[in-house]
Protein backbone atom coordinates (compact mmCIF):
# COMPACT_ATOMS: atom_id res chain seq x y z
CA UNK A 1 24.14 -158.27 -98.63
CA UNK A 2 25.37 -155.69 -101.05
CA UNK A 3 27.23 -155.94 -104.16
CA UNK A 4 30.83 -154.67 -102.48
CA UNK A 5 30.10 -156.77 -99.57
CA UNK A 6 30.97 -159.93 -101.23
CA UNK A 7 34.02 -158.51 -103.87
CA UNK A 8 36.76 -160.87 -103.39
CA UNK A 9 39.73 -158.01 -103.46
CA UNK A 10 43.14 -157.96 -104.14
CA UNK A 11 43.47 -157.24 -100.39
CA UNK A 12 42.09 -160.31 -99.86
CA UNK A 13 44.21 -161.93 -102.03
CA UNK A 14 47.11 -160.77 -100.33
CA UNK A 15 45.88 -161.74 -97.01
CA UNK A 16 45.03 -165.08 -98.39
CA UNK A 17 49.07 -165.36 -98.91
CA UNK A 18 49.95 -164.31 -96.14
CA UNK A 19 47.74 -167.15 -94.39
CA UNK A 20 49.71 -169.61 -96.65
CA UNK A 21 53.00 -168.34 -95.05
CA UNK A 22 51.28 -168.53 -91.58
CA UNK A 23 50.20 -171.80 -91.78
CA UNK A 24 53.87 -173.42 -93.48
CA UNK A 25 55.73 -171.24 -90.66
CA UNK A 26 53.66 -173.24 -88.09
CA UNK A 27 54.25 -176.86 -89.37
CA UNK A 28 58.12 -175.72 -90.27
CA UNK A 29 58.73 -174.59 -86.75
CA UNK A 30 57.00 -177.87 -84.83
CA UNK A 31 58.98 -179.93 -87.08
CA UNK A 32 62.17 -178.64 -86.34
CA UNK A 33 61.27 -178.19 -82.23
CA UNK A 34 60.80 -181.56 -82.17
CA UNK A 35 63.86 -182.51 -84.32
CA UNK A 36 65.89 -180.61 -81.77
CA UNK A 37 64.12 -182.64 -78.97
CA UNK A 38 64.87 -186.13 -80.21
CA UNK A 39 68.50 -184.42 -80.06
CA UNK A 40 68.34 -184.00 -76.71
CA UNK A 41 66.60 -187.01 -76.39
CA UNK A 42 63.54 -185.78 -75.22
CA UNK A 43 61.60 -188.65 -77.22
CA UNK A 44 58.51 -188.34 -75.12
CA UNK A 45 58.31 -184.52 -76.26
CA UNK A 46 59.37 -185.01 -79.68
CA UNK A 47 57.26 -187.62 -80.35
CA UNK A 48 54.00 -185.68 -79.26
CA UNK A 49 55.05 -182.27 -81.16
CA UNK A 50 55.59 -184.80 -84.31
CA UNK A 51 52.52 -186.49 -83.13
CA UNK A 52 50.28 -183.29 -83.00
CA UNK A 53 51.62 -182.01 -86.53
CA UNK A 54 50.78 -185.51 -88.18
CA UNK A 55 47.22 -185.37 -86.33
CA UNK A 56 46.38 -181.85 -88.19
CA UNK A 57 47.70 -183.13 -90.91
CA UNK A 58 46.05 -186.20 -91.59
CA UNK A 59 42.69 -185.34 -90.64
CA UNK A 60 42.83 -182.15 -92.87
CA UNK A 61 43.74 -183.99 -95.72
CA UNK A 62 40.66 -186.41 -94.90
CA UNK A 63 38.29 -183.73 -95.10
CA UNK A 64 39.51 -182.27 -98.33
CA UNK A 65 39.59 -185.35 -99.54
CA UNK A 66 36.08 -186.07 -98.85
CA UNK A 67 34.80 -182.84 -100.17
CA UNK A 68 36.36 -182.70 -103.40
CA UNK A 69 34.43 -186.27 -103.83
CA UNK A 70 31.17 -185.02 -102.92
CA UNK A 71 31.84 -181.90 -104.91
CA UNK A 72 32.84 -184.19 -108.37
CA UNK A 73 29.67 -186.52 -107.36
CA UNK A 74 27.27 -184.00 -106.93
CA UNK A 75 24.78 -182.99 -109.31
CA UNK A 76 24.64 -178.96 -108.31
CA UNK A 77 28.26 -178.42 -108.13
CA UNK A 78 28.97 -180.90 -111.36
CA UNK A 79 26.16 -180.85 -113.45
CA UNK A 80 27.86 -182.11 -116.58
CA UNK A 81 29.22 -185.38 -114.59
CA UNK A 82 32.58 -184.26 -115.77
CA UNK A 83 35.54 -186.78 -114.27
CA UNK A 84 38.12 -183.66 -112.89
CA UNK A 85 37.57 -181.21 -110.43
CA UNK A 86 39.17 -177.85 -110.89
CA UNK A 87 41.83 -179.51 -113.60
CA UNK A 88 42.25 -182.87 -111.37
CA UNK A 89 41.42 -186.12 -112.15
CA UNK A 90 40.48 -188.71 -109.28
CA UNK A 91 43.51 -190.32 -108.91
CA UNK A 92 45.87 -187.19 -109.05
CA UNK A 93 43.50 -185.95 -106.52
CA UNK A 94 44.37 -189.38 -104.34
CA UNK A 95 48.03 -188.88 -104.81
CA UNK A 96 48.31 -185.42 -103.45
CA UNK A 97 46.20 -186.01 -100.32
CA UNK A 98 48.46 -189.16 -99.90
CA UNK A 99 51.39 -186.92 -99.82
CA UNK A 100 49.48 -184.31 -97.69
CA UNK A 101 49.41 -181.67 -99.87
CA UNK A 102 45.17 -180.77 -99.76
CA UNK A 103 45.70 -177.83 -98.03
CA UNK A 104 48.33 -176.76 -100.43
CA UNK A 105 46.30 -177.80 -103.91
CA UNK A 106 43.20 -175.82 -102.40
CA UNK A 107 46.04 -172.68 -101.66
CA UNK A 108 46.63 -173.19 -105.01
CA UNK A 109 43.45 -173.15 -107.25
CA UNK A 110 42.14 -170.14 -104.84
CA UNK A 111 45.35 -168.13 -105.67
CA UNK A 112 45.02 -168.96 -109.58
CA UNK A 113 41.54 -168.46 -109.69
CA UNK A 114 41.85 -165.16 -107.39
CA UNK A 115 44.34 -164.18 -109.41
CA UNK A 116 42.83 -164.22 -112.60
CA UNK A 117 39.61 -162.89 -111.30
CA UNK A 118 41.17 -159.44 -109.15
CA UNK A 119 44.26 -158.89 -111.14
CA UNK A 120 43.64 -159.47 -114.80
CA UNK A 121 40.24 -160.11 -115.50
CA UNK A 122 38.85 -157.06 -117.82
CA UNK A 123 35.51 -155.00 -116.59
CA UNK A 124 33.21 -157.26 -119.45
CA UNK A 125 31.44 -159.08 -116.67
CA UNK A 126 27.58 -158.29 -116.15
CA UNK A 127 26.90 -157.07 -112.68
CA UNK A 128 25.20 -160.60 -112.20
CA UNK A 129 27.86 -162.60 -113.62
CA UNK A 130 30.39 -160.78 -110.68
CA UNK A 131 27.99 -161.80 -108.31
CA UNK A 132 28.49 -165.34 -108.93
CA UNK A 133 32.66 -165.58 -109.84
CA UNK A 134 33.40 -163.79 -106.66
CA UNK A 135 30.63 -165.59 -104.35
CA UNK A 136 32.34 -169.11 -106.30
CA UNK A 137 35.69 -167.47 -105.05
CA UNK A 138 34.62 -166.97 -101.49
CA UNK A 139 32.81 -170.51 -101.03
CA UNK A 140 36.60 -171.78 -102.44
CA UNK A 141 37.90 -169.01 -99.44
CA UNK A 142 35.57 -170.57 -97.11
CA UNK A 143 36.41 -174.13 -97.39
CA UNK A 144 39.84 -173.69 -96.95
CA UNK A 145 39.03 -171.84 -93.75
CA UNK A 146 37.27 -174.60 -92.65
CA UNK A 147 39.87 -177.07 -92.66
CA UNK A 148 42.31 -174.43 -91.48
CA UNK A 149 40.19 -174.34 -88.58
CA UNK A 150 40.52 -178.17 -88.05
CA UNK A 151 44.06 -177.86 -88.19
CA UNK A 152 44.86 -174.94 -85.72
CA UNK A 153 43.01 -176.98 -82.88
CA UNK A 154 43.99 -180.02 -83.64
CA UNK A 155 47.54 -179.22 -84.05
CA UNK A 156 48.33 -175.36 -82.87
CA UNK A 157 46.33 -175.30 -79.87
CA UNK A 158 47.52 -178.44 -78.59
CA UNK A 159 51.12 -177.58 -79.74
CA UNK A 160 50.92 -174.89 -77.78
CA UNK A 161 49.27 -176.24 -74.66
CA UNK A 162 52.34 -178.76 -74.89
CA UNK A 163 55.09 -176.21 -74.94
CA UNK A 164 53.81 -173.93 -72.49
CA UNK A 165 53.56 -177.39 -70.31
CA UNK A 166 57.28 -177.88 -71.06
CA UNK A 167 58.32 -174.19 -70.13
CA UNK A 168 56.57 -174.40 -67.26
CA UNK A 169 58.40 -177.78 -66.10
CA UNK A 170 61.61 -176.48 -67.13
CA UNK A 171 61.73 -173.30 -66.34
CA UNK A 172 64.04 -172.71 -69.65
CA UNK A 173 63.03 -170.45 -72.32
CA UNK A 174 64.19 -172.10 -75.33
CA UNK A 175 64.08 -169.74 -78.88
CA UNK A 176 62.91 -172.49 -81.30
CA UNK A 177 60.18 -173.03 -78.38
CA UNK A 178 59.14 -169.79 -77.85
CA UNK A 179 58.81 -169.38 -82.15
CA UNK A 180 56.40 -172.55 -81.93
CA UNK A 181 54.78 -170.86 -79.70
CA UNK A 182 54.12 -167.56 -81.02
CA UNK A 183 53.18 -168.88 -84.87
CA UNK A 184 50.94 -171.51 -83.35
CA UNK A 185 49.14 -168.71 -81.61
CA UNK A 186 49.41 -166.46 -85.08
CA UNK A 187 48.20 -169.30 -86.73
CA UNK A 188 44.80 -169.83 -84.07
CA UNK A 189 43.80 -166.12 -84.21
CA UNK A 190 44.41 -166.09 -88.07
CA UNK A 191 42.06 -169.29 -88.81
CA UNK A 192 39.51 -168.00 -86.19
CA UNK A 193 38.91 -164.41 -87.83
CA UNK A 194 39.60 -165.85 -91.46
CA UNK A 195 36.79 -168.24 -91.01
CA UNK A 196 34.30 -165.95 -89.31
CA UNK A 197 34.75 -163.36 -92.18
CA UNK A 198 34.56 -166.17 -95.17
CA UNK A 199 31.63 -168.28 -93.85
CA UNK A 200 29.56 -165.17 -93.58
CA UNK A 201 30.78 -163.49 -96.78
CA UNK A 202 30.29 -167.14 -98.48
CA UNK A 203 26.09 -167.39 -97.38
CA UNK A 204 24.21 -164.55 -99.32
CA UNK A 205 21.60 -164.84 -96.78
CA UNK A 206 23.26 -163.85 -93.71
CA UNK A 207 24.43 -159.98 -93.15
CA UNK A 208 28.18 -159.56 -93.25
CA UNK A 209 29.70 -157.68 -90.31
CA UNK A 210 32.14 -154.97 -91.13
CA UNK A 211 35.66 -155.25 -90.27
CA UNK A 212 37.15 -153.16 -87.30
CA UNK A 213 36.08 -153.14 -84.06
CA UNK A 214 33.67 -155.96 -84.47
CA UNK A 215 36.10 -158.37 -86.08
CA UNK A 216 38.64 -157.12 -83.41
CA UNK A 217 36.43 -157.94 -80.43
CA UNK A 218 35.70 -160.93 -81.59
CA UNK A 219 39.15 -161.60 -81.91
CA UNK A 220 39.90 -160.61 -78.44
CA UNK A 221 36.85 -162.61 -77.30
CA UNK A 222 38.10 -165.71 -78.61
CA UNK A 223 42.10 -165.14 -78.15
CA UNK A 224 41.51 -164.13 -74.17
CA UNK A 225 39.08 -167.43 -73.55
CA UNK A 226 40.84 -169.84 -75.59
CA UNK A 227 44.33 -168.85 -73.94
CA UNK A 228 43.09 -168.61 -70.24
CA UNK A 229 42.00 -172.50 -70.87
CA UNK A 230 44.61 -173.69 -72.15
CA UNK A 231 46.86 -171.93 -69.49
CA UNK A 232 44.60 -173.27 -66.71
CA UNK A 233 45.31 -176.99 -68.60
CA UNK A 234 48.85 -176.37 -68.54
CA UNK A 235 48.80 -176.06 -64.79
CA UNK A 236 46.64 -179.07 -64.23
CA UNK A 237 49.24 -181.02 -66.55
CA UNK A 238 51.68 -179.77 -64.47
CA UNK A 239 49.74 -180.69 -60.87
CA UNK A 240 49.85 -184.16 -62.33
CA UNK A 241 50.22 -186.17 -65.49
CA UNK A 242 46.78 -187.95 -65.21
CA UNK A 243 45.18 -184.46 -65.65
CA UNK A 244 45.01 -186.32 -69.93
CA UNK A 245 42.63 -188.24 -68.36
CA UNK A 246 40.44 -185.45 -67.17
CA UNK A 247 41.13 -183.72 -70.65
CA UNK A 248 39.88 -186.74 -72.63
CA UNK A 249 36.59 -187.17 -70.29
CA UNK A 250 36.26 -183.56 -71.76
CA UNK A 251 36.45 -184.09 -75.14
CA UNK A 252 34.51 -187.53 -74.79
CA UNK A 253 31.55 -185.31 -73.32
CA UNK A 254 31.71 -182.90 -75.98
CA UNK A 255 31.70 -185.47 -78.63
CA UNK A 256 28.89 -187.17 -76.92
CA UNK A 257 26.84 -183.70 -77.14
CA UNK A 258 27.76 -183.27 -80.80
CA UNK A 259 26.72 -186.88 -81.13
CA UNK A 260 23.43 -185.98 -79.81
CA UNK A 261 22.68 -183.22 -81.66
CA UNK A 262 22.36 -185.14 -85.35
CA UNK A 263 24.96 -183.42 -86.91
CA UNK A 264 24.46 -184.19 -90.52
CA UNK A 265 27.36 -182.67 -92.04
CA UNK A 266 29.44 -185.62 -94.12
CA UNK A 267 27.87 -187.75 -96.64
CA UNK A 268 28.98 -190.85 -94.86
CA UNK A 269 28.03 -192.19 -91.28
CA UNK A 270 32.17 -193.05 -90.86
CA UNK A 271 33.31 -189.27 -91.98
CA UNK A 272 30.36 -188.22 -89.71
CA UNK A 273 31.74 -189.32 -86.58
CA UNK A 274 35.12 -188.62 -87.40
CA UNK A 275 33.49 -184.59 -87.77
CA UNK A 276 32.26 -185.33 -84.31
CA UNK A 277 34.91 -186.36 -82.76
CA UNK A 278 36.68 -183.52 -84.31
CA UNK A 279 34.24 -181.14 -82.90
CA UNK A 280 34.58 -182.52 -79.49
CA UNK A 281 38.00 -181.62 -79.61
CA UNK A 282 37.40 -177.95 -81.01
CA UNK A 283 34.81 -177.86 -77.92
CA UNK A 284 37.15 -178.34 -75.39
CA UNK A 285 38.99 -175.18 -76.09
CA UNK A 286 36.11 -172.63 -77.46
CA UNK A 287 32.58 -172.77 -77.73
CA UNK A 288 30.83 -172.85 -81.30
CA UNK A 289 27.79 -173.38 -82.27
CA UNK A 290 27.89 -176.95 -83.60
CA UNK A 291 23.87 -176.63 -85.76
CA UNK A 292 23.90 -172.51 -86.53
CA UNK A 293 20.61 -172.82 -83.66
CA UNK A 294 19.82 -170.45 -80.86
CA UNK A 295 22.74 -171.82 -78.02
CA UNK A 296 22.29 -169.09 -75.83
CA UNK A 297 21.70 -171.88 -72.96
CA UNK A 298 24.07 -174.19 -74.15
CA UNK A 299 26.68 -171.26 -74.58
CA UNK A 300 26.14 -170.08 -70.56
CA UNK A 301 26.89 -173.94 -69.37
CA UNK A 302 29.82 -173.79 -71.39
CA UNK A 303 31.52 -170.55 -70.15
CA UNK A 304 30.30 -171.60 -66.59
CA UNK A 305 32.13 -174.21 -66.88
CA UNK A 306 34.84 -172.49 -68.45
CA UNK A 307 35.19 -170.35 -65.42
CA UNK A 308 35.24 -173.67 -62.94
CA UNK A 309 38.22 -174.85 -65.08
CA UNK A 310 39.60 -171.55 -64.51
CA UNK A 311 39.27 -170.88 -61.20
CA UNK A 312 39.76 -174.72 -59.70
CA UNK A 313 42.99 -175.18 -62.06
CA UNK A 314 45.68 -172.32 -59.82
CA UNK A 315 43.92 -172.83 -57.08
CA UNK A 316 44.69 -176.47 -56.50
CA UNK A 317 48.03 -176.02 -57.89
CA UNK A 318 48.57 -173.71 -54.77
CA UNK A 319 46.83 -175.89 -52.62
CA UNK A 320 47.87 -179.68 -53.66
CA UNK A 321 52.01 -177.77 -54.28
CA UNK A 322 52.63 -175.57 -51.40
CA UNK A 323 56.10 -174.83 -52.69
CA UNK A 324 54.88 -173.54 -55.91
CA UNK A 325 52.52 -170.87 -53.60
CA UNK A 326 55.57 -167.97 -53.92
CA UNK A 327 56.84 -169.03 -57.29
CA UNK A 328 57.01 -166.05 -59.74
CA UNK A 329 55.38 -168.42 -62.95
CA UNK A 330 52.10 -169.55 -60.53
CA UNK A 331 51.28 -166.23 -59.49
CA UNK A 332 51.97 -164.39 -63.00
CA UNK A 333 49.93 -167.37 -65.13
CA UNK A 334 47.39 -167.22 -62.35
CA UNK A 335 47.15 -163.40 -63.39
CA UNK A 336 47.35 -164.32 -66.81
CA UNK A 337 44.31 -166.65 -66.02
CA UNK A 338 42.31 -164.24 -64.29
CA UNK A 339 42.77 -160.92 -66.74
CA UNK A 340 41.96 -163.37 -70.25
CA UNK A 341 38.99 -165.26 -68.31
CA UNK A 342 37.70 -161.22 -67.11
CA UNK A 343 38.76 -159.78 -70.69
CA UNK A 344 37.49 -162.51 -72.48
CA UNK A 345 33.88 -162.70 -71.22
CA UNK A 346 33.34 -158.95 -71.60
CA UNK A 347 34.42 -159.27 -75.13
CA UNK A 348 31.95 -161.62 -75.22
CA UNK A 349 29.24 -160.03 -74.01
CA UNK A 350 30.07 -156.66 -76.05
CA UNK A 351 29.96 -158.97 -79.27
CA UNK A 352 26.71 -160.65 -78.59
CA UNK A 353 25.20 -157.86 -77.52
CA UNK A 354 26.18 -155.18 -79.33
CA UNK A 355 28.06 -155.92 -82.26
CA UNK A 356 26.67 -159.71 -83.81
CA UNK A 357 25.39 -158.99 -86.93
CA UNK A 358 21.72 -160.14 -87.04
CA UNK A 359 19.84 -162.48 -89.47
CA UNK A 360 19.46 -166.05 -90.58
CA UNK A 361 20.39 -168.53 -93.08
CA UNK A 362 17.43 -169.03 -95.14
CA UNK A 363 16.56 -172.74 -95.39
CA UNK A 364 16.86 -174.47 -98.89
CA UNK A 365 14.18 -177.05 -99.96
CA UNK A 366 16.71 -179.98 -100.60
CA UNK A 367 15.09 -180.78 -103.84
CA UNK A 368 14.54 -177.44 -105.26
CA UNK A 369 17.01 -175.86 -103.19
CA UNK A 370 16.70 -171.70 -103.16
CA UNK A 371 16.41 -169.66 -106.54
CA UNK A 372 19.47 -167.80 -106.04
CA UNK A 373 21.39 -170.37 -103.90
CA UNK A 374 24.77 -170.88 -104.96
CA UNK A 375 26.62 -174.47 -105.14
CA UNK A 376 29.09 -173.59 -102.78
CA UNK A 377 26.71 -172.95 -99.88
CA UNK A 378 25.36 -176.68 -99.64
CA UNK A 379 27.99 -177.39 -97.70
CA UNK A 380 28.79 -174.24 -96.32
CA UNK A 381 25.32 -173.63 -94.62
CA UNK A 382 26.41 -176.50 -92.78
CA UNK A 383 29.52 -175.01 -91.31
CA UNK A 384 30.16 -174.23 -87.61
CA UNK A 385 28.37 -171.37 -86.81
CA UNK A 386 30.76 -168.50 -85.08
């Protein structure tokens, strides 16, 4: 990887705001959807928007949590034993992620730090020394990505798989709905290409993939599949109710796969299967590669069964509801269904094939680790793999 490849930029800086405003817009807009539901005393609704904001939250706040811990206990990223972390102490650390605001303190020191680094640091640095503060500043990037990631399926795609069930049982296009809607799906595509892009910029052994048309197709790739699923899940939901059931057994499955595939990522067995579980849920929407191993098998099951769900979910809508078969909103989401599911899986097979950047993540020795390893990528190596 070059020496521009991995220059954390004032561009980047920007963008990193701009995810900030993302992200608050997409809390700030569930919150006050389901507000106006309890109004109209939709509880059912209102409590499961709350519900799926509170979900994101909490388990984001977990993971931070967690990491700053392992990052103050750990003898490569704290090598002095020092009692604060990036200006905290322990138990401010506690009281902020009580108060949910992990996401927020991590928005914070990357900002500061970025800050300092792109906009007023002088040119005094050895080429060697850059290296390091900007890789530091991207494995701060990347960590926040992760748990962005967390949140926008645990709480935007579900969010919107909720709303687009309501509009499609009411028929009613509400405006506070339909802004839920579009930040939640602002905030999916923004976490998906913002963690791509940091993970590999954060691992010096892996080659970074230039922006454009690559980043773009992935994009699409992952936009067009995830969508056409959770369209297809709307319609079940609205066939019947006890399609949750069928949704669960999904996400039990793909725990139970990420269960038995050792996943070693958390330094405790508890946090570990709370990452599984958490994986099972990101699995039930998109396909990632849970280890950073060859998955070209496990990834065909997955999209074959991704076109079953696709293909089964309009068709027994029109079968099982008869009077639905002439409705305008079956046969234009069943479009919708089709053109993502075709879209999506030749934006797949153009990535993959042509325009995945090759090369591996060289393995550390865990004692030794690598001679140019830096801190940050202990974890990271350990990341979902796009």
């Amino acid at each position: 990887m070059s020496q521009s490849d991995i220059q954390y930029t004032k561009l980047r800086w920007i963008l990193t705001i701009a995810g900030l405003v993302l992200y608050v817009a997409d809390i700030c807009t569930d919150i006050v959807l389901a507000l106006k539901y309890f109004q109209e005393e939709h509880y059912v609704w209102s409590g499961l928007t709350l519900a799926f904001v509170l979900m994101g939250l909490l388990v984001t706040q977990i993971f931070s949590y967690s990491w700053y811990w392992d990052d103050l206990n750990d003898t490569f990223t704290n090598p002095e034993g020092k009692s604060t972390i990036s200006g905290m102490s322990k138990d401010r650390l506690t009281v902020l992620h009580l108060f949910g605001m992990g996401i927020f303190t991590r928005y914070y020191h990357l900002l500061q730090k970025g800050f300092s680094v792109v906009w007023t640091a002088s040119n005094s640095y050895m080429v060697e020394e850059t290296r390091d503060v900007h890789q530091k500043l991207f494995g701060l990037a990347t960590d926040l990505s992760m748990l962005k990631l967390f949140e926008a399926f645990l709480e935007s795609v579900p969010q919107l798989l909720l709303q687009l069930y309501i509009l499609l049982d009411q028929k009613e296009v509400s405006v506070m709905r339909c802004l839920s809607m579009v930040f939640s799906f602002f905030n999916i595509a923004w976490a998906l290409v913002d963690y791509r892009r940091c993970l590999r910029r954060s691992l010096p052994q892996i080659q970074e993939m230039p922006s454009g048309l690559p980043t773009l197709i992935y994009l699409l790739y992952k936009l067009f599949t995830i969508t056409s699923l959770i369209l297809s899940y709307s319609l079940l939901l609205r066939l019947s109710t006890y399609s949750t059931i069928a949704l669960t057994i999904i996400w039990l499955v793909a725990t139970i796969w990420t269960h038995f595939l050792q996943t070693n990522f958390c330094t405790t067995r508890k946090l570990e299967f709370l990452y599984r579980a958490v994986i099972g849920f990101i699995l039930t929407f998109t396909f990632f590669n849970v280890k950073g191993q060859d998955t070209k098998m496990e990834m065909t099951a997955y999209y074959f069964f991704y076109c079953l769900i696709n293909i089964t979910a309009p068709t027994l809508l029109a079968l099982l509801r008869p009077e639905l078969q002439t409705a305008m909103f079956l046969l234009t989401v069943s479009g919708l269904i089709l053109g993502g599911s075709v879209l999506g899986l030749v934006c797949l097979m153009s990535y993959y094939v042509f325009l995945h950047p090759r090369g591996k993540i060289q393995e550390a020795d865990e004692v030794d680790g690598l001679a140019k390893e830096k801190d940050t990528t202990r974890r990271i190596r350990k990341f979902l793999q796009p």
